[in-house]
Protein backbone atom coordinates (compact mmCIF):
# COMPACT_ATOMS: atom_id res chain seq x y z
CA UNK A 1 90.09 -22.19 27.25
CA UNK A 2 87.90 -22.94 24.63
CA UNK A 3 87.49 -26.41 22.78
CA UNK A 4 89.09 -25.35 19.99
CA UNK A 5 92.34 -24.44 22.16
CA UNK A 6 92.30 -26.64 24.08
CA UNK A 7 92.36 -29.21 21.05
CA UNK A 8 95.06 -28.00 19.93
CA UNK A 9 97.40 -27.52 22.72
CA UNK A 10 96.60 -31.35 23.38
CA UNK A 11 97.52 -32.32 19.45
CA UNK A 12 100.75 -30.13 19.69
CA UNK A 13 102.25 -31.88 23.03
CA UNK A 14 101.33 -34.90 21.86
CA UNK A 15 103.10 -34.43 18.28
CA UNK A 16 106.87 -35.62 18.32
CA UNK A 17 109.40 -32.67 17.83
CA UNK A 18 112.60 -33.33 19.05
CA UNK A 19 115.41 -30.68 17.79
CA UNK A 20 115.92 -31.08 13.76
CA UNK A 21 112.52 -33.20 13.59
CA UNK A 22 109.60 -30.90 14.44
CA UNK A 23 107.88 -31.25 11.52
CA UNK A 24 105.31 -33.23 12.89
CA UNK A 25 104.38 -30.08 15.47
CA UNK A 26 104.97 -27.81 13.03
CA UNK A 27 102.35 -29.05 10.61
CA UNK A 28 99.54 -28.82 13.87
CA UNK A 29 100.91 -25.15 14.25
CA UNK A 30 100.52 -24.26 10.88
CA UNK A 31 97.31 -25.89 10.01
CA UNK A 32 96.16 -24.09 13.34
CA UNK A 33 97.56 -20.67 12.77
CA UNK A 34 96.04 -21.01 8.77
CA UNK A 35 92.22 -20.20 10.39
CA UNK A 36 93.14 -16.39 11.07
CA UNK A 37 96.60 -15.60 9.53
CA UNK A 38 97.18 -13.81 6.57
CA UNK A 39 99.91 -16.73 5.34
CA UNK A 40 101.47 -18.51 6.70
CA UNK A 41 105.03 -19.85 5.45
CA UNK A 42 107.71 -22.37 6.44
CA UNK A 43 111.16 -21.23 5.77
CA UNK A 44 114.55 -22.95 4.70
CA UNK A 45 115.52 -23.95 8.43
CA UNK A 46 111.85 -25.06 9.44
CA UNK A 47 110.43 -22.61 10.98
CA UNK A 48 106.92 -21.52 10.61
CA UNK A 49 106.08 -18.53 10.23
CA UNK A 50 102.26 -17.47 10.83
CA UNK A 51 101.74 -13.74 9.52
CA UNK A 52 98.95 -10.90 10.49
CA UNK A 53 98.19 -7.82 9.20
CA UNK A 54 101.14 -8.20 7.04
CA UNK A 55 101.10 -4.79 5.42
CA UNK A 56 101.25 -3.21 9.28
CA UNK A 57 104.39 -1.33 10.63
CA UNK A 58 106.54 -1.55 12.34
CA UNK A 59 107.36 -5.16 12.28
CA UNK A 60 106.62 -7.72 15.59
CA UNK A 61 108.06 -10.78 16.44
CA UNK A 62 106.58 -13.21 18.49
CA UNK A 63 108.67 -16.50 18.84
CA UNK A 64 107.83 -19.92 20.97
CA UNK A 65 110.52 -22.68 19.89
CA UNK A 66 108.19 -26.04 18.86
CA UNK A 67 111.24 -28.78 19.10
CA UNK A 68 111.60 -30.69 22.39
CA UNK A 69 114.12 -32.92 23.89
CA UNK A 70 114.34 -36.36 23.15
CA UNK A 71 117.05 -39.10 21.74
CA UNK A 72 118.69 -40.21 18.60
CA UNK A 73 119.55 -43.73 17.39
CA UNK A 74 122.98 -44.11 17.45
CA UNK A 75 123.94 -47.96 16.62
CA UNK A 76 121.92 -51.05 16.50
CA UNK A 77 123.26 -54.36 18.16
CA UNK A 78 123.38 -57.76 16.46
CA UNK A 79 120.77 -58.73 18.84
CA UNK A 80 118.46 -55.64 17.80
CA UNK A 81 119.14 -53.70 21.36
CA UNK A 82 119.12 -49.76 20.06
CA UNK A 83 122.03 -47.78 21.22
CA UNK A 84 121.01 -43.85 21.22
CA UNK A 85 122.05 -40.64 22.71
CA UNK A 86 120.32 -37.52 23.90
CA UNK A 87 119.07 -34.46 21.71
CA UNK A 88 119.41 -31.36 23.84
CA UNK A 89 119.44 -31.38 27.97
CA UNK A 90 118.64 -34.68 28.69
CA UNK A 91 118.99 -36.01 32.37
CA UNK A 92 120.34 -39.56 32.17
CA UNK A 93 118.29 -39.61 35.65
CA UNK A 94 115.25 -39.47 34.48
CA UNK A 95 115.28 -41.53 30.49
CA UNK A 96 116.14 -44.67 32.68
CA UNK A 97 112.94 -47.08 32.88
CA UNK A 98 110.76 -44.77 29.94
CA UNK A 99 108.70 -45.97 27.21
CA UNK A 100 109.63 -43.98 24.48
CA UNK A 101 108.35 -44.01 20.52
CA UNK A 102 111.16 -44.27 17.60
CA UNK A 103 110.05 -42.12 14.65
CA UNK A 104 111.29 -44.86 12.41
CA UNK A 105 111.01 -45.87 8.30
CA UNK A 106 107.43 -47.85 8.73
CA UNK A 107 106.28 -44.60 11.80
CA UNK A 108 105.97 -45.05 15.65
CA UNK A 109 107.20 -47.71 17.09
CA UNK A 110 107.27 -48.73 20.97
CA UNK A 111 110.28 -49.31 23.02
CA UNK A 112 111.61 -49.38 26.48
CA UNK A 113 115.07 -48.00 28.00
CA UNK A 114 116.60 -50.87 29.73
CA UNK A 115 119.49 -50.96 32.22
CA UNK A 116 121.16 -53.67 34.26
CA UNK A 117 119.15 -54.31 36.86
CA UNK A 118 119.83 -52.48 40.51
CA UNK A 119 119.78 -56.04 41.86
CA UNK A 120 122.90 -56.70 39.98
CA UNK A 121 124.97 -53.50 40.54
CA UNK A 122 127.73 -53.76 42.77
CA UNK A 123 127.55 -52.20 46.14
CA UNK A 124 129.81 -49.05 44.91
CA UNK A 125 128.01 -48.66 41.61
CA UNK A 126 124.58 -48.06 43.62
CA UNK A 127 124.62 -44.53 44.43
CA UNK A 128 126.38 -43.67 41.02
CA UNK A 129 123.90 -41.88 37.77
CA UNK A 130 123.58 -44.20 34.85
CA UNK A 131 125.42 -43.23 31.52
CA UNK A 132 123.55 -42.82 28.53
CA UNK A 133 125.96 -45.51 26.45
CA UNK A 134 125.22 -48.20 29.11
CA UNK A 135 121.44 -47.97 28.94
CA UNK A 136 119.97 -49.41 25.40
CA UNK A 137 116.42 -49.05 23.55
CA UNK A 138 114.16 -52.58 23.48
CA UNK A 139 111.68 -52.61 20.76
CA UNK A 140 111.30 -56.47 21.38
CA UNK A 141 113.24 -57.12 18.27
CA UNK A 142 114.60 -61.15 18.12
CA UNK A 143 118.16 -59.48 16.11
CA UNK A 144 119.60 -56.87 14.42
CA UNK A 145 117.49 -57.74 11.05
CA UNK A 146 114.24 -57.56 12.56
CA UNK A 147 115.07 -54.42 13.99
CA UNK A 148 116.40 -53.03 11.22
CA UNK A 149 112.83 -53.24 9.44
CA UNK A 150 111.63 -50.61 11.44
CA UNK A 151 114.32 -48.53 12.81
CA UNK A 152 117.64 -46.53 11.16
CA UNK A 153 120.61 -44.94 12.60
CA UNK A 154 119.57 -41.47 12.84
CA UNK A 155 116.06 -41.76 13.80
CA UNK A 156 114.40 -39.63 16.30
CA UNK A 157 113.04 -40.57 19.49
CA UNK A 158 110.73 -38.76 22.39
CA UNK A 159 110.03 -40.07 26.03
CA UNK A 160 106.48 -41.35 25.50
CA UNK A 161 103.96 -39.95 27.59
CA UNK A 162 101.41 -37.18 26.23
CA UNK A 163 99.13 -34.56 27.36
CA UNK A 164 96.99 -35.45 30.83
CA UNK A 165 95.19 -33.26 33.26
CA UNK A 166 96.11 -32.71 36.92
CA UNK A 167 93.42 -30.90 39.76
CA UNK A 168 92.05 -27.94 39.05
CA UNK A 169 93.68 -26.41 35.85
CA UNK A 170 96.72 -28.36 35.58
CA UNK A 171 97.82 -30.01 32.56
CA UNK A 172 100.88 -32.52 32.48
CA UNK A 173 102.74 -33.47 29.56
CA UNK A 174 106.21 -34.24 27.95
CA UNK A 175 107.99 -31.16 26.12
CA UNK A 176 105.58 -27.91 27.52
CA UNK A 177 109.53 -26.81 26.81
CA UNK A 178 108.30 -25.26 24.31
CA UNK A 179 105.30 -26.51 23.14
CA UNK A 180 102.95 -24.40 25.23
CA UNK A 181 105.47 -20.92 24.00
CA UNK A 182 104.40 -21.58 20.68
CA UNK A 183 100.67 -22.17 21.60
CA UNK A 184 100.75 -18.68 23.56
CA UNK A 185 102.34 -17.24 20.11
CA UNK A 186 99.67 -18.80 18.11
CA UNK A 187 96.70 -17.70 20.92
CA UNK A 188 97.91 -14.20 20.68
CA UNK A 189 98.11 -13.76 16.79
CA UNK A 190 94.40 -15.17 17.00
CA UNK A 191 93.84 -12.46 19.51
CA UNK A 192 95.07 -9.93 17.26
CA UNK A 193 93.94 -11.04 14.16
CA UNK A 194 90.02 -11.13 16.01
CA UNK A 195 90.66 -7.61 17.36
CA UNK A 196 92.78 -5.93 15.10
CA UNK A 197 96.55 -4.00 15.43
CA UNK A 198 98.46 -1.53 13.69
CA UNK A 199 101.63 -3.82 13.50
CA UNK A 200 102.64 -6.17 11.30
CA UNK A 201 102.97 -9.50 13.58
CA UNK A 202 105.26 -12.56 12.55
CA UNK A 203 104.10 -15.45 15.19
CA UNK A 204 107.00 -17.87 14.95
CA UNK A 205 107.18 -21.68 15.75
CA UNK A 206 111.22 -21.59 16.27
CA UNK A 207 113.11 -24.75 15.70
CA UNK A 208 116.21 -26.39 17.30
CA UNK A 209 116.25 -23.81 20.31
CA UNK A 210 116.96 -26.99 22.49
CA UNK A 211 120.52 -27.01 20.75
CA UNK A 212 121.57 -23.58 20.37
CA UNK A 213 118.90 -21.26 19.56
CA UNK A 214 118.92 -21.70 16.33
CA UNK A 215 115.79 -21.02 14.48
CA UNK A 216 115.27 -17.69 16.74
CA UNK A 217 118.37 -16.23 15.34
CA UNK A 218 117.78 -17.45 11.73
CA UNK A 219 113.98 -16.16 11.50
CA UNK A 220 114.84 -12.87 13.24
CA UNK A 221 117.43 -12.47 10.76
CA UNK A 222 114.82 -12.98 7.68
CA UNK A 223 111.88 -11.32 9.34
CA UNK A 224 113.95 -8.33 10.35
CA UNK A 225 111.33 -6.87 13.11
CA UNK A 226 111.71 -3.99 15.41
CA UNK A 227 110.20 -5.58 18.14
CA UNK A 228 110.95 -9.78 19.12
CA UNK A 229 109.05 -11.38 22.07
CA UNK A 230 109.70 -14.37 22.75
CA UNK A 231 107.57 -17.02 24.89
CA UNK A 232 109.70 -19.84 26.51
CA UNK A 233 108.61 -21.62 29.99
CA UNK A 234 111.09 -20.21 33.45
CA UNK A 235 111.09 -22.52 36.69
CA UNK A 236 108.09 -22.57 38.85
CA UNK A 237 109.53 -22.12 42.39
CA UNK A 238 106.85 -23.64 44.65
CA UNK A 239 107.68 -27.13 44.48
CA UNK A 240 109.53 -28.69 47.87
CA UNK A 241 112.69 -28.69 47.12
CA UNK A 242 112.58 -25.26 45.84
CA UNK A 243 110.23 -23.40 47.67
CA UNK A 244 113.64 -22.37 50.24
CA UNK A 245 115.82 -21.37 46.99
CA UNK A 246 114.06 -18.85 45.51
CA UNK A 247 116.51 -17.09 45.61
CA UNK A 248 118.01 -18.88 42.37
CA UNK A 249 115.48 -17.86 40.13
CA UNK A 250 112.44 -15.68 42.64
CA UNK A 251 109.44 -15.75 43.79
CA UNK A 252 107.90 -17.96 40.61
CA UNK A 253 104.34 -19.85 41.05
CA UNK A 254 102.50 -21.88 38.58
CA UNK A 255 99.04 -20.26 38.52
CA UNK A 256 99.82 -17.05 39.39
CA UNK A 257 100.49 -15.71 35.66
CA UNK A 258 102.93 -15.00 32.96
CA UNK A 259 106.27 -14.25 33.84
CA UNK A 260 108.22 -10.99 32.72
CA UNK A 261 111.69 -11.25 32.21
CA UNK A 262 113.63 -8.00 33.06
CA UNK A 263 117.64 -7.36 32.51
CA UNK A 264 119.76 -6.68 30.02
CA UNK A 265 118.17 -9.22 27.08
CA UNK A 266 115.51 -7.15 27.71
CA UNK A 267 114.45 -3.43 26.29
CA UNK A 268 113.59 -1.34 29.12
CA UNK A 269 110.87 0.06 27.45
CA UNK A 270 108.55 -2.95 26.29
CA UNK A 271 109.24 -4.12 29.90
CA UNK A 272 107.41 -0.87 31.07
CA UNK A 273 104.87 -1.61 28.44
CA UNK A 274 104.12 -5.10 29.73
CA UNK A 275 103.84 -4.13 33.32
CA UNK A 276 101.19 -1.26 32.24
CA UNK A 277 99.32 -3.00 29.84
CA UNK A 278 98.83 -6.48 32.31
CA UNK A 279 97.75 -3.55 35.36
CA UNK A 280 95.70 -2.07 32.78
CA UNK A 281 93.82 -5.20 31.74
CA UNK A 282 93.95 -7.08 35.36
CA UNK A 283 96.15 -9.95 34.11
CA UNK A 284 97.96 -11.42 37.06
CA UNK A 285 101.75 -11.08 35.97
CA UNK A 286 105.26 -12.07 37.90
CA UNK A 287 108.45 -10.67 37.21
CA UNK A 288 112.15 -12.71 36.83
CA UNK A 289 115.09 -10.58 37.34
CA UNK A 290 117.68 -12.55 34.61
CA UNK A 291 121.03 -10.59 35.23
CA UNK A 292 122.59 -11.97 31.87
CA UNK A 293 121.52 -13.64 28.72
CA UNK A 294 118.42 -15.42 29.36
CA UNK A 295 118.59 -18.74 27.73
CA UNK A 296 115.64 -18.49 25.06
CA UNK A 297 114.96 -16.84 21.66
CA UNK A 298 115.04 -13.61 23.33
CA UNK A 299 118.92 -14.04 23.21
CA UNK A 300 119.37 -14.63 19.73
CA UNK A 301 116.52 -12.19 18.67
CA UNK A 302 118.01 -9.50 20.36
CA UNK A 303 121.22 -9.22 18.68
CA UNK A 304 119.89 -9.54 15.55
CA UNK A 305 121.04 -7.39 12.54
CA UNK A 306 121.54 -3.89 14.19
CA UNK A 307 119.53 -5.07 17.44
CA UNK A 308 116.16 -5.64 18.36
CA UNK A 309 114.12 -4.31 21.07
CA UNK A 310 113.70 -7.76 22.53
CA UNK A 311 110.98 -9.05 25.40
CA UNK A 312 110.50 -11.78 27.15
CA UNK A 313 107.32 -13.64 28.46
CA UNK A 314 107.25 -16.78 30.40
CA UNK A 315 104.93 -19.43 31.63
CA UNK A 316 106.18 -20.86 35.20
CA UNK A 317 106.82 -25.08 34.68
CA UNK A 318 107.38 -27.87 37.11
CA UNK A 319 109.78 -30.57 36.73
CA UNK A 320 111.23 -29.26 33.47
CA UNK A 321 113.18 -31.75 30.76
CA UNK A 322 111.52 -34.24 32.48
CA UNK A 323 108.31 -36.50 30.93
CA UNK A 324 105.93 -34.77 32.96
CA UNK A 325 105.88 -31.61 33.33
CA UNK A 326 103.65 -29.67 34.80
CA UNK A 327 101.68 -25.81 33.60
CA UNK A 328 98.75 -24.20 34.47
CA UNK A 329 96.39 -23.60 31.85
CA UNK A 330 95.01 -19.93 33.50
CA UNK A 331 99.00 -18.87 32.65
CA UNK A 332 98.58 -19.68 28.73
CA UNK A 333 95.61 -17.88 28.76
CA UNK A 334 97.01 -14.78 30.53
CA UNK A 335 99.99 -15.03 28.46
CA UNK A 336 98.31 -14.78 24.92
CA UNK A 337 96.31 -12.00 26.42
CA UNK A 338 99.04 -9.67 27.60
CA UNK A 339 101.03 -10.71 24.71
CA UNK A 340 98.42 -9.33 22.28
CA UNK A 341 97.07 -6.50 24.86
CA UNK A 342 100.71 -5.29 24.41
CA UNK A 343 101.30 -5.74 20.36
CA UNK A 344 97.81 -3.57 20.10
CA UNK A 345 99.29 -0.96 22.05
CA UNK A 346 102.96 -0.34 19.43
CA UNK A 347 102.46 2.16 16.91
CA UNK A 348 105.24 3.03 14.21
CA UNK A 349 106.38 6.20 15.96
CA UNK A 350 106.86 4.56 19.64
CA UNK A 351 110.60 4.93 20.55
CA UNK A 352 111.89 1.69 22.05
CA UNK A 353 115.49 3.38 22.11
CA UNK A 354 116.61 1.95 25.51
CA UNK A 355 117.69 5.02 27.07
């Protein structure tokens, strides 16, 4: 991965973009994506939209949703303890005992989830999960006031953590669901705006897929393409507690390349043309059999207007919706390559009717 990249990968994991509040991501993707696109645009709902090639046919969509999990303020205390509640899948598990940052009226500011102590639970309470409205947000505040300076009802909050490097080519870092999807989108339109395509390609930053796919249905709907990939991350199977299930998800590794999703979300036919190109090219590729809808953009994009032919690509994560999880960086790269090995290969006249 070049420095360049790499850069900016580590500047879009590190933004804050919890569902409804990417804009802070979402200005790193677009000032990225402005070096090579043709324009690039930001629509009603927030999503950006990175064009290239614009006059091509027939139309491509690549989407990679930029929001995150993360928290919401719900109520402020007279003693200036913050009351919040989660923004998309949130395990109460894991927020117990963060740092976090509260996107507040003056920016960042620090805080801690605190809890009752374990040393002070009752014997029957010990083995139970923490609720989200008995946990509370410290920012060190001495009242409700002083709290009130810097933080609103309303105001969004991430786990804190950022980007970090493992061994060898792993990266760790809060929110690669979906931040690293909409790097792959933005590494493949570079791809194809270096080496050229007959298509028209629409790279998409999606917002609020955490809470409903929301910003893959309303782009599709306004970009109107014939083709809609989307990029999302799928469970990387080769963790302990896993490594005996596969037969929940299959045989996914991190490291051992992009996933491709086949059922009936996906068209048969860009499937096909996935499998070829990444044999073609060399790129190391897995496939996930999804039996039903699949959970990302590729939902939503699919049953768009009259129906899209709709693909899905994903990048195998560790310990996802939690603060660290965990992606190889050989994966992105493959992605964006088979990603834009594939666009270059869709004429106008290829037939993507299913069957």
């Amino acid at each position: 991965m070049d420095t360049a990249s790499y850069e900016f990968l580590k500047n879009l994991v590190n933004s804050m973009s919890p569902s409804g509040f990417e804009e802070e991501a979402a200005n790193v993707w677009r000032e990225y994506t402005s070096n090579f696109a043709d324009e690039v645009k930001r629509d009603l709902h927030g999503n950006t939209i990175a064009v290239v090639n614009v006059s091509g046919s027939p139309r491509v969509m690549l989407a990679g949703h930029i929001d995150e999990i993360g928290y919401l303020v719900k109520y402020i205390d007279e003693d200036g303890f913050i009351y919040f509640a989660p923004i998309g899948g949130v395990d109460p598990q894991i927020a117990q005992g963060q740092r976090v940052y509260i996107k507040g009226k003056k920016g960042k500011i620090l805080g801690v989830i605190g809890k009752k102590p374990i040393h002070l639970f009752k014997p029957e309470d010990r083995e139970k999960v923490v609720k989200f409205e008995d946990m509370f947000i410290d920012i060190g505040a001495k009242n409700k006031e002083e709290a009130e300076e810097y933080v609103s009802v309303g105001d969004p909050i991430v786990n804190a953590p950022g980007f970090d490097e493992l061994l060898g080519d792993m990266m760790v870092g809060r929110g690669f669901d979906d931040r690293v999807g909409a790097f792959v989108v933005a590494e493949a339109l570079r791809l194809l705006a270096e080496n050229g395509t007959s298509a028209a390609v629409y790279g998409v930053a999606t917002v609020q897929e955490e809470i409903g796919l929301r910003g893959g249905k309303t782009s599709a709907f306004g970009i109107d393409p014939k083709i809609g990939i989307a990029v999302d991350v799928t469970f990387a199977m080769d963790t302990p507690q896993l490594k005996g299930q596969k037969g929940l998800v299959g045989d996914i590794n991190v490291g051992s390349g992009p996933v491709i999703a086949r059922g009936p979300n996906i068209n048969h036919k860009l499937f096909d043309l996935f499998v070829q190109t990444a044999e073609e090219e060399g790129i190391p590729y897995q496939i996930e059999g999804i039996p039903r809808g699949t959970g990302t953009d590729a939902n939503v994009i699919q049953l768009t207007r009259a129906g899209v032919a709709a693909g899905l690509i994903s990048i195998p994560n560790r310990y996802m919706h939690t603060p660290c999880e965990v992606v190889s960086k050989s994966d992105l790269e493959n992605a964006a390559k088979l990603i834009a090995a594939t666009v270059r290969k869709i004429t106008e006249n290829m037939d993507f009717t299913p069957y």
